[in-house]
N, C-alpha and C. Protein backbone atom coordinates (compact mmCIF):
# COMPACT_ATOMS: atom_id res chain seq x y z
N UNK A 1 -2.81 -19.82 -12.21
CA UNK A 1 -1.73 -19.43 -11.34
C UNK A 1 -1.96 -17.99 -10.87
N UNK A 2 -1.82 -17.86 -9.35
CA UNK A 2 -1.88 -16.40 -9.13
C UNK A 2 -0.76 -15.61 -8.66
N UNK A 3 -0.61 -14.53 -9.21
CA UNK A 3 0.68 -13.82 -9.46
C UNK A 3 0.35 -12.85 -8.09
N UNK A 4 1.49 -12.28 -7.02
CA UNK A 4 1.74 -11.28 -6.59
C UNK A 4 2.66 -10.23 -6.66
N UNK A 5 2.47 -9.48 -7.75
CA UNK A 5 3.96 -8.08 -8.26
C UNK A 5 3.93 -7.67 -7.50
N UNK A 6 4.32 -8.09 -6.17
CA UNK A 6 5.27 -7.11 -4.92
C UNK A 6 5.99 -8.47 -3.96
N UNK A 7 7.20 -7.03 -3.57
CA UNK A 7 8.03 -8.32 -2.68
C UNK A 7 7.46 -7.88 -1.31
N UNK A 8 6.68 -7.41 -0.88
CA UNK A 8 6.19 -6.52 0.55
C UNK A 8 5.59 -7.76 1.38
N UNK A 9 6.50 -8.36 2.57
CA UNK A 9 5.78 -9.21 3.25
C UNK A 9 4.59 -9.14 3.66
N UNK A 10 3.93 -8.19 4.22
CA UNK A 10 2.71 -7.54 4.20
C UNK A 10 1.72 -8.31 3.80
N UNK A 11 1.79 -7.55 2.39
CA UNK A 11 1.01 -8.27 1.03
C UNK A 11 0.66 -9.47 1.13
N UNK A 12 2.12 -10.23 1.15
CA UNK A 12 2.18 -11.85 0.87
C UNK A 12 1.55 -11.99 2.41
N UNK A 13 1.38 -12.21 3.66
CA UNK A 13 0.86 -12.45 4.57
C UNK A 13 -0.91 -11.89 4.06
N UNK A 14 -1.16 -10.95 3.87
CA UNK A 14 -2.48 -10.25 3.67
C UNK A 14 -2.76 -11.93 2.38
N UNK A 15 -2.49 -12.15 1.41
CA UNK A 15 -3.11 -12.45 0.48
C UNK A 15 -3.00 -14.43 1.01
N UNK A 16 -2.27 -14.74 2.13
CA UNK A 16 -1.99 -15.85 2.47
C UNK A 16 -3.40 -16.22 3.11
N UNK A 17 -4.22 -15.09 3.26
CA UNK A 17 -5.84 -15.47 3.60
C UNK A 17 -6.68 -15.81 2.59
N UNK A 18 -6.01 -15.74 1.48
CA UNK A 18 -7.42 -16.38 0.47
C UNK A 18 -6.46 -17.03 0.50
N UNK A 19 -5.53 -17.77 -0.23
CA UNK A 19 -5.03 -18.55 -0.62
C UNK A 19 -3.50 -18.79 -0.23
N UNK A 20 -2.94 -19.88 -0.04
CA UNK A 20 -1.13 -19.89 0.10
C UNK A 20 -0.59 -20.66 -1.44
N UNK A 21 -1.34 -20.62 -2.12
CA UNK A 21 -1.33 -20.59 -3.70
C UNK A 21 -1.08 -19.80 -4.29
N UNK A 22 0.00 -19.09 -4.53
CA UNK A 22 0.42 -17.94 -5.03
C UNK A 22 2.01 -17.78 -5.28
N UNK A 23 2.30 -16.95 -5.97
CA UNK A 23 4.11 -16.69 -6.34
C UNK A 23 3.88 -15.27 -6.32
N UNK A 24 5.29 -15.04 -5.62
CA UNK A 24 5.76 -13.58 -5.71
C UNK A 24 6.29 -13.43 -6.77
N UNK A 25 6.16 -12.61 -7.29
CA UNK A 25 7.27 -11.76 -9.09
C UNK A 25 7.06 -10.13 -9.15
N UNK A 26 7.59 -9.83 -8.14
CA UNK A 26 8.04 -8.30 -7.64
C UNK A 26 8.38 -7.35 -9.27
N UNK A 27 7.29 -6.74 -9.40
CA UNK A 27 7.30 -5.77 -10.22
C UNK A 27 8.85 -4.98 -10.33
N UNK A 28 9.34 -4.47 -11.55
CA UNK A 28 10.48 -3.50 -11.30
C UNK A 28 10.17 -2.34 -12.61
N UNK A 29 9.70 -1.61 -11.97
CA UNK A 29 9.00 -0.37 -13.26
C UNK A 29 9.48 0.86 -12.12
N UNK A 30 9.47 2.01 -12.56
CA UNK A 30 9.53 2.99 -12.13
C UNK A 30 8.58 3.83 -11.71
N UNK A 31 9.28 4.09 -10.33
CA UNK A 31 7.35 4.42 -9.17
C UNK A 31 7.47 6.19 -9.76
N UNK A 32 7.80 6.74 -10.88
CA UNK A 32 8.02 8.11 -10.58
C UNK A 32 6.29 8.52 -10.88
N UNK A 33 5.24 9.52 -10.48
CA UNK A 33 4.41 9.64 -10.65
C UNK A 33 4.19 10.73 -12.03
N UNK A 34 3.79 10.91 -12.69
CA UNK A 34 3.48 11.83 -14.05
C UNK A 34 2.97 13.37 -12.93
N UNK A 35 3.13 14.18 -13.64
CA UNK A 35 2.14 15.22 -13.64
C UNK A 35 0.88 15.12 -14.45
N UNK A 36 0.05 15.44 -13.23
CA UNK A 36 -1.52 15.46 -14.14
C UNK A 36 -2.34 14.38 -13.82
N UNK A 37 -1.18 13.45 -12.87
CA UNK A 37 -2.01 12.66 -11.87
C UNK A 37 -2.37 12.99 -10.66
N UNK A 38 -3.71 13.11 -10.12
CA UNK A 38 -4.18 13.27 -8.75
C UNK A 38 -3.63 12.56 -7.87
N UNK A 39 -3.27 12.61 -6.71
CA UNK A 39 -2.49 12.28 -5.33
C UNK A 39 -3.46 11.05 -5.04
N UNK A 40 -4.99 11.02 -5.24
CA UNK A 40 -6.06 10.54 -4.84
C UNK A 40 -5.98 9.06 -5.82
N UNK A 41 -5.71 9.44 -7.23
CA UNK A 41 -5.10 8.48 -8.18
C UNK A 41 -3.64 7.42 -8.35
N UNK A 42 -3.26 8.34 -7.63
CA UNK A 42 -1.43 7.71 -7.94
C UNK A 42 -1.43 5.92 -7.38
N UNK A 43 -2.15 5.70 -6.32
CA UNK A 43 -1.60 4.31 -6.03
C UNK A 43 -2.55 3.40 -6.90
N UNK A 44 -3.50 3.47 -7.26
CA UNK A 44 -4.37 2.94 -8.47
C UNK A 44 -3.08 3.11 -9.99
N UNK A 45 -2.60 3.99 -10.06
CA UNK A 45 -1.60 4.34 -11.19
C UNK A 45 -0.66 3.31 -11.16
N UNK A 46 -0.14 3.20 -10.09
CA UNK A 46 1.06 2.28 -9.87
C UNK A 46 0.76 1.22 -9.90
N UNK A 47 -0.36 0.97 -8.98
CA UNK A 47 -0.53 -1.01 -8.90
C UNK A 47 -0.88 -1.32 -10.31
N UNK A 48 -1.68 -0.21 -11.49
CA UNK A 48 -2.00 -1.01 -12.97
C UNK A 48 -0.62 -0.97 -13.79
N UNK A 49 0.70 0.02 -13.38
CA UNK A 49 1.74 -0.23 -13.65
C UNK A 49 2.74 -1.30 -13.37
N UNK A 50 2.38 -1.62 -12.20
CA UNK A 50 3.41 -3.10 -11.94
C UNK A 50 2.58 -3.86 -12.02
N UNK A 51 1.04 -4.16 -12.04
CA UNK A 51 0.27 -5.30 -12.86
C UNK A 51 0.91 -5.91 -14.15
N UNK A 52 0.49 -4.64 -14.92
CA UNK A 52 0.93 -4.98 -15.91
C UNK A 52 1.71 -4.88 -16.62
N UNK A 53 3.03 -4.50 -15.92
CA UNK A 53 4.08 -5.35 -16.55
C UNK A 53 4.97 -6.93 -16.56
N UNK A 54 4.14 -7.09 -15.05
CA UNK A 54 4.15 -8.66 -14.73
C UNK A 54 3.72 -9.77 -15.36
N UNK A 55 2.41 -8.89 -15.91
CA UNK A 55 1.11 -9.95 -16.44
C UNK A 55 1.83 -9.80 -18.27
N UNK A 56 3.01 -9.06 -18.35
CA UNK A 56 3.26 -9.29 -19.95
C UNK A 56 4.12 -10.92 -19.82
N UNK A 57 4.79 -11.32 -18.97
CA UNK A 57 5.65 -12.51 -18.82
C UNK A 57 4.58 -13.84 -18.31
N UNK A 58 3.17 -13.57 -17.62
CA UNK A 58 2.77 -14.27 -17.39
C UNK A 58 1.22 -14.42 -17.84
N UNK A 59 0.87 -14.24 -19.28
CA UNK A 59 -0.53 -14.00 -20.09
C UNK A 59 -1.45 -14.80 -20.03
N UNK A 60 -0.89 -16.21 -19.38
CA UNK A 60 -2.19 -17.14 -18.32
C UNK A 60 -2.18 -16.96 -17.38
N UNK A 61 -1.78 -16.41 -16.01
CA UNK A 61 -1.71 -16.26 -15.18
C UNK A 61 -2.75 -15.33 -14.37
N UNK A 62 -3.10 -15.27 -13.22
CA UNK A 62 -3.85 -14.14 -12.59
C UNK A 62 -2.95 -12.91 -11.57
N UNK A 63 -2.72 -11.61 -12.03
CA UNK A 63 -1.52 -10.82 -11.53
C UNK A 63 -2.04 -9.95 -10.47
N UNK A 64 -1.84 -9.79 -9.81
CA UNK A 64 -2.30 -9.04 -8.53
C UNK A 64 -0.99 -7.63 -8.70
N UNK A 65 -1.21 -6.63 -8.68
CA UNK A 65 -0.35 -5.18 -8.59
C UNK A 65 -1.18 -4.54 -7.45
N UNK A 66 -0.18 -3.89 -6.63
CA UNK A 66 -0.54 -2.99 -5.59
C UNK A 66 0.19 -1.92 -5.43
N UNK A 67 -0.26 -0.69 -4.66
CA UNK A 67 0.59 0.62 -4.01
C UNK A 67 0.06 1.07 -3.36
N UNK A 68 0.79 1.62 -2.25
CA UNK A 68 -0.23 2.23 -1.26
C UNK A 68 0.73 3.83 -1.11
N UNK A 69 -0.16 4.94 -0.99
CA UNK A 69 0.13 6.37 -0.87
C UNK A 69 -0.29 6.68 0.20
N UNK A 70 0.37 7.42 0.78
CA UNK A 70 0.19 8.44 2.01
C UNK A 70 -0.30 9.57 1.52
N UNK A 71 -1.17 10.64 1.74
CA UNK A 71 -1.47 11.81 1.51
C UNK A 71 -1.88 12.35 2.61
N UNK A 72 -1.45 13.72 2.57
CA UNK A 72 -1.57 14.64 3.61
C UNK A 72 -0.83 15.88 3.42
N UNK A 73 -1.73 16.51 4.01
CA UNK A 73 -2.26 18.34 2.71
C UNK A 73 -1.95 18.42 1.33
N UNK A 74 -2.79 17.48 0.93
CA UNK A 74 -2.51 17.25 -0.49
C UNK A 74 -1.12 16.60 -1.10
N UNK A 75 -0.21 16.23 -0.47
CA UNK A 75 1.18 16.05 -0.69
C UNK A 75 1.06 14.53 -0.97
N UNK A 76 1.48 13.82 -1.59
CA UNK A 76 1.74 12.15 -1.74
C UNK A 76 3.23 12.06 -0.21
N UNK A 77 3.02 11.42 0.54
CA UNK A 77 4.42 10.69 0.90
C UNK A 77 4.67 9.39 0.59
N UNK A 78 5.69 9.53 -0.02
CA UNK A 78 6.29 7.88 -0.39
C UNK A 78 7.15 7.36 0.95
N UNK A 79 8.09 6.81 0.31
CA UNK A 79 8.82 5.88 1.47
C UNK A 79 10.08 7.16 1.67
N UNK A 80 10.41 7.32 2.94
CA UNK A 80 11.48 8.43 2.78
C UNK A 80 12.85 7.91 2.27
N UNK A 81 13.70 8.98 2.13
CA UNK A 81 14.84 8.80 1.37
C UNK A 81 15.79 8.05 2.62
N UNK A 82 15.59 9.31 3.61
CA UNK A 82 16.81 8.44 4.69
C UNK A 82 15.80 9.09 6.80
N UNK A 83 16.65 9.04 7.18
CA UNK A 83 16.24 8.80 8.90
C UNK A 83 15.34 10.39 8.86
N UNK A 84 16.27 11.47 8.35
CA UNK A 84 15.72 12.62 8.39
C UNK A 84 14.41 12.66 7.41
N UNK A 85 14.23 12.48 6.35
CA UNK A 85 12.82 12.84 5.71
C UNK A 85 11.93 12.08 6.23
N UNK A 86 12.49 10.94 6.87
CA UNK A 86 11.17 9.54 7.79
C UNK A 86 10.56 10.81 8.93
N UNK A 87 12.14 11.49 9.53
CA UNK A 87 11.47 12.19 10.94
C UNK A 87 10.49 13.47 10.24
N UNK A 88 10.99 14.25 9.39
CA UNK A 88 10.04 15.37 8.79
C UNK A 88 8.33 14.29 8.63
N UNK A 89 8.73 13.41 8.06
CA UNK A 89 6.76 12.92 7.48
C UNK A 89 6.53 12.41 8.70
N UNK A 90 6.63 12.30 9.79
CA UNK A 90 6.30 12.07 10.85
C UNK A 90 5.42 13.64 11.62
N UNK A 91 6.45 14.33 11.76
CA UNK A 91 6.47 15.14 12.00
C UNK A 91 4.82 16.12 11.21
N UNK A 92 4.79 16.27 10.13
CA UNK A 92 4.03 16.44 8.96
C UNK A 92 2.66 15.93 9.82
N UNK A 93 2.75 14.44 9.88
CA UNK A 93 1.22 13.58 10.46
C UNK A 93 1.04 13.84 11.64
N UNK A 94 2.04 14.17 12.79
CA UNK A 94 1.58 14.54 13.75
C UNK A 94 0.56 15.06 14.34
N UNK A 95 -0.20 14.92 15.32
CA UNK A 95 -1.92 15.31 15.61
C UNK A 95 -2.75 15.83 14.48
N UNK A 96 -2.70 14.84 13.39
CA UNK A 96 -3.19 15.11 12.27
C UNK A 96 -3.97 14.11 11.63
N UNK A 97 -5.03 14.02 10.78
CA UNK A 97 -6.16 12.72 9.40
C UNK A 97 -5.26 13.37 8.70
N UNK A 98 -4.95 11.87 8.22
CA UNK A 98 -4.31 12.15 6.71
C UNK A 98 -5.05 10.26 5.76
N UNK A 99 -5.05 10.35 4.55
CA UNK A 99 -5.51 9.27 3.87
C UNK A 99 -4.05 8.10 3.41
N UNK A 100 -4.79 7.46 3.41
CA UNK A 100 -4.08 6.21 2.92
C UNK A 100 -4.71 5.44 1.72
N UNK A 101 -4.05 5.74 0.90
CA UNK A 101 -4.57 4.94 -0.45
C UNK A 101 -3.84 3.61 -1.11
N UNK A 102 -4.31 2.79 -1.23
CA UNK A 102 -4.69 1.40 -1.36
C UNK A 102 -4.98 1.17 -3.00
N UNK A 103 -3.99 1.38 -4.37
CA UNK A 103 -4.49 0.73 -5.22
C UNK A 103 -4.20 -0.55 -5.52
N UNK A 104 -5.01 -1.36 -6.41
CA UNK A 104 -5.11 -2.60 -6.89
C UNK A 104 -5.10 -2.97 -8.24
N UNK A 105 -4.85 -3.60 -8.86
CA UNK A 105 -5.08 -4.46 -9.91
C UNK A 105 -4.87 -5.64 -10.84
N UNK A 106 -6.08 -6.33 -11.01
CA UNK A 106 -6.29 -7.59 -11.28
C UNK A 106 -5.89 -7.57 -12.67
N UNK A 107 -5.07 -8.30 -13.13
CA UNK A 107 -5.30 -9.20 -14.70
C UNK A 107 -4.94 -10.35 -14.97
N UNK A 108 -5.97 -11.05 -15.59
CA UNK A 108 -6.50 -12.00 -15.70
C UNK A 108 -6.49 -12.40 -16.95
N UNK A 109 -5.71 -12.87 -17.97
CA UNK A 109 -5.94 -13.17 -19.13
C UNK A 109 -6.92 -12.06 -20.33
N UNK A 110 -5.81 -11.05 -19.98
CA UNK A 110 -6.70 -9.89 -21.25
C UNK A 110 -7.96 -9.38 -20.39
N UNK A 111 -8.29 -9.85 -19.18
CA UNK A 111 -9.61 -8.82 -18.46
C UNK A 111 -8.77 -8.29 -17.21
N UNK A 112 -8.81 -7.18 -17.07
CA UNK A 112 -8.19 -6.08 -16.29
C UNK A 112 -9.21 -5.62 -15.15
N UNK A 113 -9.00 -4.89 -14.46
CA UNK A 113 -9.57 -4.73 -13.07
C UNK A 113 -8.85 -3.87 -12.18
N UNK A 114 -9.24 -2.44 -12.02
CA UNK A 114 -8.45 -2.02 -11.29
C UNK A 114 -9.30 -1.17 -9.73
N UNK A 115 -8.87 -0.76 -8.68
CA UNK A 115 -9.59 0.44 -7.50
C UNK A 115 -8.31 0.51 -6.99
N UNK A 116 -9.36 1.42 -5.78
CA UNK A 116 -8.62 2.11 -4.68
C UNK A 116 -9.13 1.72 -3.37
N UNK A 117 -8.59 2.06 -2.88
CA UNK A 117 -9.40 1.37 -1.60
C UNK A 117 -8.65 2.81 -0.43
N UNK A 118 -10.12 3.73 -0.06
CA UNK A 118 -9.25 5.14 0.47
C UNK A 118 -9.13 4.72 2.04
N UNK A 119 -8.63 5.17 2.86
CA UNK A 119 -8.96 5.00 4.69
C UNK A 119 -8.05 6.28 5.24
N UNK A 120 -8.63 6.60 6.12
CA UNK A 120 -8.29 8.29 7.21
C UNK A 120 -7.74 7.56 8.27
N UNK A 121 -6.53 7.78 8.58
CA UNK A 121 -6.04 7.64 9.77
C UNK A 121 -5.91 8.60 10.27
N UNK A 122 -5.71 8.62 11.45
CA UNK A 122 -5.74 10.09 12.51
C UNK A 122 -4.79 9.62 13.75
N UNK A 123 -3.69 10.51 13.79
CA UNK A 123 -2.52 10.40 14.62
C UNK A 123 -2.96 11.45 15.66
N UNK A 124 -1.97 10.78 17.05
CA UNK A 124 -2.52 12.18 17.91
C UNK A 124 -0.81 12.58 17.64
N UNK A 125 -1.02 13.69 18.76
CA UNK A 125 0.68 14.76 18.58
C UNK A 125 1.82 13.91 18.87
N UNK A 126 2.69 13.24 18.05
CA UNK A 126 3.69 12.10 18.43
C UNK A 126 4.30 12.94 18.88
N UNK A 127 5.48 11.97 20.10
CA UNK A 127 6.15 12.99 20.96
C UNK A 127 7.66 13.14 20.27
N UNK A 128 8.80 13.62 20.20
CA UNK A 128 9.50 13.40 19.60
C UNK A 128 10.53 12.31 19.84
N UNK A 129 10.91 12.02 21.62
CA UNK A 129 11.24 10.80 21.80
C UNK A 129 10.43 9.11 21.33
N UNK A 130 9.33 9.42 20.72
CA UNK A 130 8.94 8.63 20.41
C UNK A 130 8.91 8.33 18.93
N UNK A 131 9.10 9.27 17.91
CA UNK A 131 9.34 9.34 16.66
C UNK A 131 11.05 8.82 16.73
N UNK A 132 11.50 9.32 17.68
CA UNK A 132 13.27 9.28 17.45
C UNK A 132 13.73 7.45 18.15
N UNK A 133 12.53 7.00 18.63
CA UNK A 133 12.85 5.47 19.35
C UNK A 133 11.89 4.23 17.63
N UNK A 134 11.17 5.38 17.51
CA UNK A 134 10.52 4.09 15.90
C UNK A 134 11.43 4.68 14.76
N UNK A 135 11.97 5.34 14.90
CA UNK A 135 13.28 5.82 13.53
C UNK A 135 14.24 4.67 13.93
N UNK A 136 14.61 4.40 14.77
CA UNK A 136 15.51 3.86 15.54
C UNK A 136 15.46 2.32 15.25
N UNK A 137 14.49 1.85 15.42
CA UNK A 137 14.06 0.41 14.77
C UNK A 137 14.30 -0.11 12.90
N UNK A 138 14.47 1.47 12.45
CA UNK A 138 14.34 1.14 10.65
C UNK A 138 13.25 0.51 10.11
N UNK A 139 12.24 0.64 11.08
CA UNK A 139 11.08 0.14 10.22
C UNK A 139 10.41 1.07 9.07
N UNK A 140 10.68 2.41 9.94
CA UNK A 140 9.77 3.33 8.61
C UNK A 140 10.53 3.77 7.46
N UNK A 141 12.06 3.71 7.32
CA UNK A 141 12.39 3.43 6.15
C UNK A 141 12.21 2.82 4.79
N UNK A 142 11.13 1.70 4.65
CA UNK A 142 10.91 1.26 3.72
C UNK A 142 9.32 1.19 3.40
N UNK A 143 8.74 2.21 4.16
CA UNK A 143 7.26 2.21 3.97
C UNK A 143 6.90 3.87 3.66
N UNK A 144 5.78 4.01 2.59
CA UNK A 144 5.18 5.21 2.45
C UNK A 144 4.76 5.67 3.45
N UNK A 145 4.84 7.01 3.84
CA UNK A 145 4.62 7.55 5.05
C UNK A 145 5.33 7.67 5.73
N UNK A 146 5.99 6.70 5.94
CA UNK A 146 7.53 6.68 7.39
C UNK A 146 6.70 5.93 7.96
N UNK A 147 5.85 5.05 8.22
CA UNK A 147 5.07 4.42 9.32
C UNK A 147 4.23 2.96 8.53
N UNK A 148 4.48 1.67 9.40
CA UNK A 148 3.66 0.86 8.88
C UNK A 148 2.80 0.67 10.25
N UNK A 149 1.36 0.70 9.59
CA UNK A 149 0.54 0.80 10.95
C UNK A 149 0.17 -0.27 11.93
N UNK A 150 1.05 -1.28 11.37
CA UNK A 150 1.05 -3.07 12.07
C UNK A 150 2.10 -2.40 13.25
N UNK A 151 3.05 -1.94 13.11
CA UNK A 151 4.18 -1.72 14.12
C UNK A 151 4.02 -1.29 15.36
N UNK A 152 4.34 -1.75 16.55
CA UNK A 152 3.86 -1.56 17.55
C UNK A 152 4.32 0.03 18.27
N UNK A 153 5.48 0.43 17.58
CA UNK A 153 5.29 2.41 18.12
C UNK A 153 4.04 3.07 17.45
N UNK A 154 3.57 2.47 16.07
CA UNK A 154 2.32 3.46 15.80
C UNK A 154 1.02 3.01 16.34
N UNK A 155 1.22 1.81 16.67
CA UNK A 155 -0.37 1.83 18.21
C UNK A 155 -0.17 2.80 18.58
N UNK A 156 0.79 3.08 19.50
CA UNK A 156 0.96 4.31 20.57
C UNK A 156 0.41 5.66 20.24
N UNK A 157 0.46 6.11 19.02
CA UNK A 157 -0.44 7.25 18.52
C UNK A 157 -0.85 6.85 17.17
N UNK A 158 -1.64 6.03 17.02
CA UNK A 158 -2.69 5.74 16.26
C UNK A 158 -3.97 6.15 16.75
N UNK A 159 -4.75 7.37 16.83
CA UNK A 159 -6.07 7.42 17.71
C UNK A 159 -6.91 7.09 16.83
N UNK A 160 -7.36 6.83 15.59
CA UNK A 160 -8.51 6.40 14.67
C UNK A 160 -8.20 5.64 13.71
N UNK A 161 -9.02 4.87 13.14
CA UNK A 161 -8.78 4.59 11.47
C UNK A 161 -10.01 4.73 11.02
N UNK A 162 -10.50 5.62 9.89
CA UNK A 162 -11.95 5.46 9.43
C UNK A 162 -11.24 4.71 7.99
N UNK A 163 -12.11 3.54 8.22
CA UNK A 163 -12.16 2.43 6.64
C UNK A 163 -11.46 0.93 7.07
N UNK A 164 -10.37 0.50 6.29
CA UNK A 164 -9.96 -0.82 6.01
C UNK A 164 -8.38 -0.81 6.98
N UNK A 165 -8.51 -1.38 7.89
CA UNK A 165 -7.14 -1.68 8.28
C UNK A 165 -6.08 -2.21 7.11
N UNK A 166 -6.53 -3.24 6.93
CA UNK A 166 -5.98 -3.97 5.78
C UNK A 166 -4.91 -3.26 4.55
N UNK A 167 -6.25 -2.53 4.39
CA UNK A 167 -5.84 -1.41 3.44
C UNK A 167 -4.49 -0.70 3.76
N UNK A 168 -4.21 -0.09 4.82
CA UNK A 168 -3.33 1.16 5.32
C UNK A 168 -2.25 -0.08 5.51
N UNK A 169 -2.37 -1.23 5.95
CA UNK A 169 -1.12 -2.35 5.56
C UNK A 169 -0.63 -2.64 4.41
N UNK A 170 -1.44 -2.44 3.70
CA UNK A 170 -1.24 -2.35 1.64
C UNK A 170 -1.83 -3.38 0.71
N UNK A 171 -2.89 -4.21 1.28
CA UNK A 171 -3.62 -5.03 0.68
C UNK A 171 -5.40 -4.81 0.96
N UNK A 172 -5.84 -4.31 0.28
CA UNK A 172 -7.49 -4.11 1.09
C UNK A 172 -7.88 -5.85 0.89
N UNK A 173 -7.73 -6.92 1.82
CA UNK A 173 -7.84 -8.01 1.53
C UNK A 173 -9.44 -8.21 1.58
N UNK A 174 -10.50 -7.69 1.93
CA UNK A 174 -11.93 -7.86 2.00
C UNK A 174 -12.36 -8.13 0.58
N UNK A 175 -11.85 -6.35 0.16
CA UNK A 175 -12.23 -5.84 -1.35
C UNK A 175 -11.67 -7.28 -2.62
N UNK A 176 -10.17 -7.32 -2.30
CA UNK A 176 -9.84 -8.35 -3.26
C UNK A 176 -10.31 -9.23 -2.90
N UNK A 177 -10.76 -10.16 -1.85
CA UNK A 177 -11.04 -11.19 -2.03
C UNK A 177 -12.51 -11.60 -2.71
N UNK A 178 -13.41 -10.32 -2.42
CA UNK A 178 -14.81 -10.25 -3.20
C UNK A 178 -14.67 -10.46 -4.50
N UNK A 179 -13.44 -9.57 -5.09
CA UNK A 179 -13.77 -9.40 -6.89
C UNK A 179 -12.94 -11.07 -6.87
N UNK A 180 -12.08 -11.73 -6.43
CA UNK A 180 -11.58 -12.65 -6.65
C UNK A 180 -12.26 -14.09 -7.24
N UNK A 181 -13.23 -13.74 -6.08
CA UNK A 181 -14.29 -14.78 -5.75
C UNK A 181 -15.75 -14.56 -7.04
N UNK A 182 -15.64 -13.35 -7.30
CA UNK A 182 -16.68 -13.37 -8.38
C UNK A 182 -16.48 -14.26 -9.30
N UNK A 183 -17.74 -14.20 -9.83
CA UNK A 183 -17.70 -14.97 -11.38
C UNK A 183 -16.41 -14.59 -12.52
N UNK A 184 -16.20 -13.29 -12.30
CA UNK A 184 -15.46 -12.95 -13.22
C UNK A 184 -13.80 -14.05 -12.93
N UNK A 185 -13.30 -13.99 -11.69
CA UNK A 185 -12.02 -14.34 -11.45
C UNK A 185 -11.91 -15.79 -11.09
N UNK A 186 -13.22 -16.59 -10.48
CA UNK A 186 -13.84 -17.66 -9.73
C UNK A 186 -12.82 -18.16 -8.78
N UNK A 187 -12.21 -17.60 -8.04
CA UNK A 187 -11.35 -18.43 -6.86
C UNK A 187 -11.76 -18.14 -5.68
C-alpha cells in the first residue's frame, strides 16, 4: 500500500503519474523548525517528520512525506500568516533567484529514504497591481512563499527556473519515481 502524508492537491495530482494507487493520510506534526537546522535542510527535516509519523500507524505500508521551502537571503518562507505577509514575501522575491526546496521521504517497512530536491527560480520586478490582483485570488495563502508556480499570475513573472518544475510544485516526481522503481521499493 502506498501512503501519501500530505493533503496538498498538488502532490496527489504529481504522484497520480506513477500510480492512482495510493491513499492520502495527511501528516499532523508540528512544522516548527529547530534551531541548528540549515534553511537548505529544513524541507528534508519535515518530509522525514511527517513520514514518519504516518509510517508509525501504517508499518506495512510504503509512506511518502514531503515539504517544500522557499529561501531567499537566507530566510526560509513558509506559507504566510495572512494577505499582508503573502504581499511582503512577494515583495522580498521580486526581480530576484531565490531556491525552492523539495524534501522527501520514503519508508518502507523499517528502510527509510530521504533528499532534497534544490531548484532557482528567478522572478522579474512584480508590479504591484499585479501582486495585489494574485493576493486577491487566495491562492498564495496556503503555499510557502506566497506563490504556487502552477498559477497562472506567476507565469506572468516567472522569468527562469534552473532544475525540476515538479519540484517548486512540491513533488520532484522524476526523482521519486526513480528511487520508487528501484530494486529497493520495486513499483
Amino acid at each position: 500500500m502506498l501512503i501519501l502524508a500530505s493533503s496538498s492537491p498538488r502532490r496527489q495530482e504529481l504522484l497520480s503519474l506513477i500510480t492512482r494507487d495510493f491513499e492520502v493520510v495527511p501528516a499532523d506534526v508540528n512544522e516548527d523548525i529547530p534551531a541548528g537546522i540549515a534553511a537548505i535542510e529544513a524541507a528534508e527535516y519535515l518530509a522525514v517528520k511527517k513520514c514518519m509519523s504516518v509510517s508509525l500507524f501504517y508499518p506495512e505500508g510504503t509512506v511518502i512525506g514531503c515539504d517544500t521551502v522557499v529561501i531567499a537571503d537566507g530566510m526560509i518562507l513558509g506559507k504566510p500568516t495572512d494577505e499582508k505577509d503573502a504581499v511582503r514575501m512577494l515583495r522580498l522575491l521580486s526581480g530576484k533567484t531565490h531556491s525552492v526546496c523539495t524534501g522527501v521521504c520514503i519508508s518502507d517497512r523499517g528502510k527509510t529514504l530521504s533528499f532534497t530536491e534544490r531548484t532557482e527560480v528567478t522572478f522579474t520586478p512584480i508590479p504591484e497591481d499585479l501582486i495585489k490582483a494574485y493576493i486577491e485570488t487566495g491562492s498564495p495563502l496556503d503555499k510557502a512563499g506566497a506563490y504556487g508556480i502552477q498559477d497562472g499570475h506567476v507565469r506572468l513573472f516567472t522569468k527562469k527556473i534552473d532544475g525540476n518544475y515538479d519540484s517548486v510544485m512540491g513533488l520532484p516526481i522524476y526523482s521519486l519515481y526513480n528511487k520508487l522503481k528501484s530494486d529497493t521499493y520495486g513499483y
